[in-house]
Protein backbone atom coordinates (compact mmCIF):
# COMPACT_ATOMS: atom_id res chain seq x y z
CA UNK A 1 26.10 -9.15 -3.20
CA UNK A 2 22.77 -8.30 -1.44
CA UNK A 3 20.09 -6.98 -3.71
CA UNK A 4 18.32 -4.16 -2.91
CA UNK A 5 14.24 -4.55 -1.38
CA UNK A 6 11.30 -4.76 -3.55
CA UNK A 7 7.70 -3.38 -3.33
CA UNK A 8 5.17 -6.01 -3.71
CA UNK A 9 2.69 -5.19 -6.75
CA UNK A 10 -0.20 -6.45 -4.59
CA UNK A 11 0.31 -5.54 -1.10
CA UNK A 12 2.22 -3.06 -1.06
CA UNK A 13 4.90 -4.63 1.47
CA UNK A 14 8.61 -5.36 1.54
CA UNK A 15 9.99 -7.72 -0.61
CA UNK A 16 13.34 -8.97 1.11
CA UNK A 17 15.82 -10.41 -1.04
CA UNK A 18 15.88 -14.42 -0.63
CA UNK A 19 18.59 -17.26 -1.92
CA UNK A 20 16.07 -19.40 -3.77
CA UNK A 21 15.66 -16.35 -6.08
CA UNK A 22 18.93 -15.79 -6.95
CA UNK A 23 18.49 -16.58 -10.34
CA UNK A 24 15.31 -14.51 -11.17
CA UNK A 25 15.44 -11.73 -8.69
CA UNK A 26 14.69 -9.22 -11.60
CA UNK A 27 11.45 -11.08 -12.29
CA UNK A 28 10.30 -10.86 -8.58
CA UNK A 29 6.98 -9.02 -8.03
CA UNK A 30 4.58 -10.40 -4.85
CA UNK A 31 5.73 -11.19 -1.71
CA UNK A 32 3.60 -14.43 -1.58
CA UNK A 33 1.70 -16.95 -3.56
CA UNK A 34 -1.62 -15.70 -2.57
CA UNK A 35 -0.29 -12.36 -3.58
CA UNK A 36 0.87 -13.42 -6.75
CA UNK A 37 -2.62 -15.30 -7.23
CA UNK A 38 -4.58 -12.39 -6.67
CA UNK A 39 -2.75 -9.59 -7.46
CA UNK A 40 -4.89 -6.33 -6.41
CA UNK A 41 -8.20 -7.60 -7.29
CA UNK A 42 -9.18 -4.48 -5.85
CA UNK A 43 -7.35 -1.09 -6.67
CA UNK A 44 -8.86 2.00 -4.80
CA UNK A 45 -5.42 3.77 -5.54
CA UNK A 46 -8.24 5.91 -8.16
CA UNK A 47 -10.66 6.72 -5.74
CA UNK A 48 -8.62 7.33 -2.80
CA UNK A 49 -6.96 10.35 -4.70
CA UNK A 50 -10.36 11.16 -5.58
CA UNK A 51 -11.21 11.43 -2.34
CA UNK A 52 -8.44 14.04 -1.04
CA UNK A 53 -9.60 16.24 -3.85
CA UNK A 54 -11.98 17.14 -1.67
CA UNK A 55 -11.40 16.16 1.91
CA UNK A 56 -7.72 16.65 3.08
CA UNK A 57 -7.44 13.31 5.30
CA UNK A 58 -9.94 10.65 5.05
CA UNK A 59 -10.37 7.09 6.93
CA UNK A 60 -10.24 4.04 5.06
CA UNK A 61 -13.96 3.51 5.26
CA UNK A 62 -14.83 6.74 3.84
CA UNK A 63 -13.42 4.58 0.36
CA UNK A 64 -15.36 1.32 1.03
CA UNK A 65 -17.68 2.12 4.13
CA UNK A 66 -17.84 -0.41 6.71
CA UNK A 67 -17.03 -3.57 4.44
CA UNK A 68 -14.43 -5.19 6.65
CA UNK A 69 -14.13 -7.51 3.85
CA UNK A 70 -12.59 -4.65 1.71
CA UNK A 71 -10.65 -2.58 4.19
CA UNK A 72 -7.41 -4.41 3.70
CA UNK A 73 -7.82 -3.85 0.35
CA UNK A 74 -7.64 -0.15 0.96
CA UNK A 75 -4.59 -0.30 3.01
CA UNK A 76 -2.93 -2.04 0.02
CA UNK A 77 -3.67 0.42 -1.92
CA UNK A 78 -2.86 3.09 0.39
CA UNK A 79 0.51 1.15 1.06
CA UNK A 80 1.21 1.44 -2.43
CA UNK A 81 0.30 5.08 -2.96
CA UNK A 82 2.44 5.81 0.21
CA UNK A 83 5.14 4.19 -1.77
CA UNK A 84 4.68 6.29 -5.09
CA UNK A 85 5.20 9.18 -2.44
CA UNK A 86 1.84 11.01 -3.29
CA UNK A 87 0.19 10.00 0.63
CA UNK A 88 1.03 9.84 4.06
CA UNK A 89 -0.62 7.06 6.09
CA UNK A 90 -1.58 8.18 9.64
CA UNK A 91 -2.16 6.58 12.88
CA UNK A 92 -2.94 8.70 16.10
CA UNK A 93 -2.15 11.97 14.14
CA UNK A 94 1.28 10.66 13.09
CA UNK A 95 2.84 9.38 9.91
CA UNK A 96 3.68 5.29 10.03
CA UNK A 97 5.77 2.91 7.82
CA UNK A 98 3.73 2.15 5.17
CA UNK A 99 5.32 -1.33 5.63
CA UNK A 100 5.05 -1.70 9.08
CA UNK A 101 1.93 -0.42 10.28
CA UNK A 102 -1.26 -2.87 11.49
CA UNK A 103 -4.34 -1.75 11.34
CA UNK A 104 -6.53 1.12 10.62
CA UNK A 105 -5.29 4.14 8.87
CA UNK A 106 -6.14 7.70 7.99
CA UNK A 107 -4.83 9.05 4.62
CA UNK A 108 -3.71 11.93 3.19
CA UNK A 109 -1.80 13.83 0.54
CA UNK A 110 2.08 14.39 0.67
CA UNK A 111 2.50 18.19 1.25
CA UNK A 112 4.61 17.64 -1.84
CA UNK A 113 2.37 15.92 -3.85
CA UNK A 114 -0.18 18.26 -5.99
């Protein structure tokens, strides 16, 4: 039987199903070592919501400014915001795959999301 996909607790990404973990799927949370190492040493999940309390989209370097160093750490958290279905992650003025998309993103609240 195939299991179903996981989120990664760091990233954000897909977590496919693999043999090897057959036997402790259930405990499966990164998608990699280094994710599993590091976990989200850097959650902006908090201050990216912040943020859309008062602006209605904002880029990724409105959260960290122009530390490249720190921008993927806002698209992880984005990612994983996108997948608790309270933001949309935009590119060009349209909404990507949180698990897909490269690059740099805009963000903003779910219309359903208060």
């Amino acid at each position: 039987m195939q299991e179903p996909d996981k989120i990664c607790a760091s990233c954000g990404r897909l977590v496919t199903y693999r043999k090897k973990w057959e036997k402790n799927w259930a405990e499966i949370k990164y998608c990699s070592d280094e994710c599993r190492r590091n976990k989200n040493r850097y959650d902006f999940r908090e201050k990216i919501l912040e943020l859309l309390k008062t602006k209605p989209l904002i880029e990724q370097s409105d959260v960290v400014g122009e530390d490249k160093a720190l921008l993927e750490h806002v698209r992880r958290s984005a990612r994983l915001l996108a997948h608790e279905g309270k933001v949309q992650l935009l590119q060009n003025g349209k909404v990507v795959d949180p698990n897909t998309f490269r690059g740099p993103v805009q963000i903003r609240l779910k219309p359903t999301y208060k």
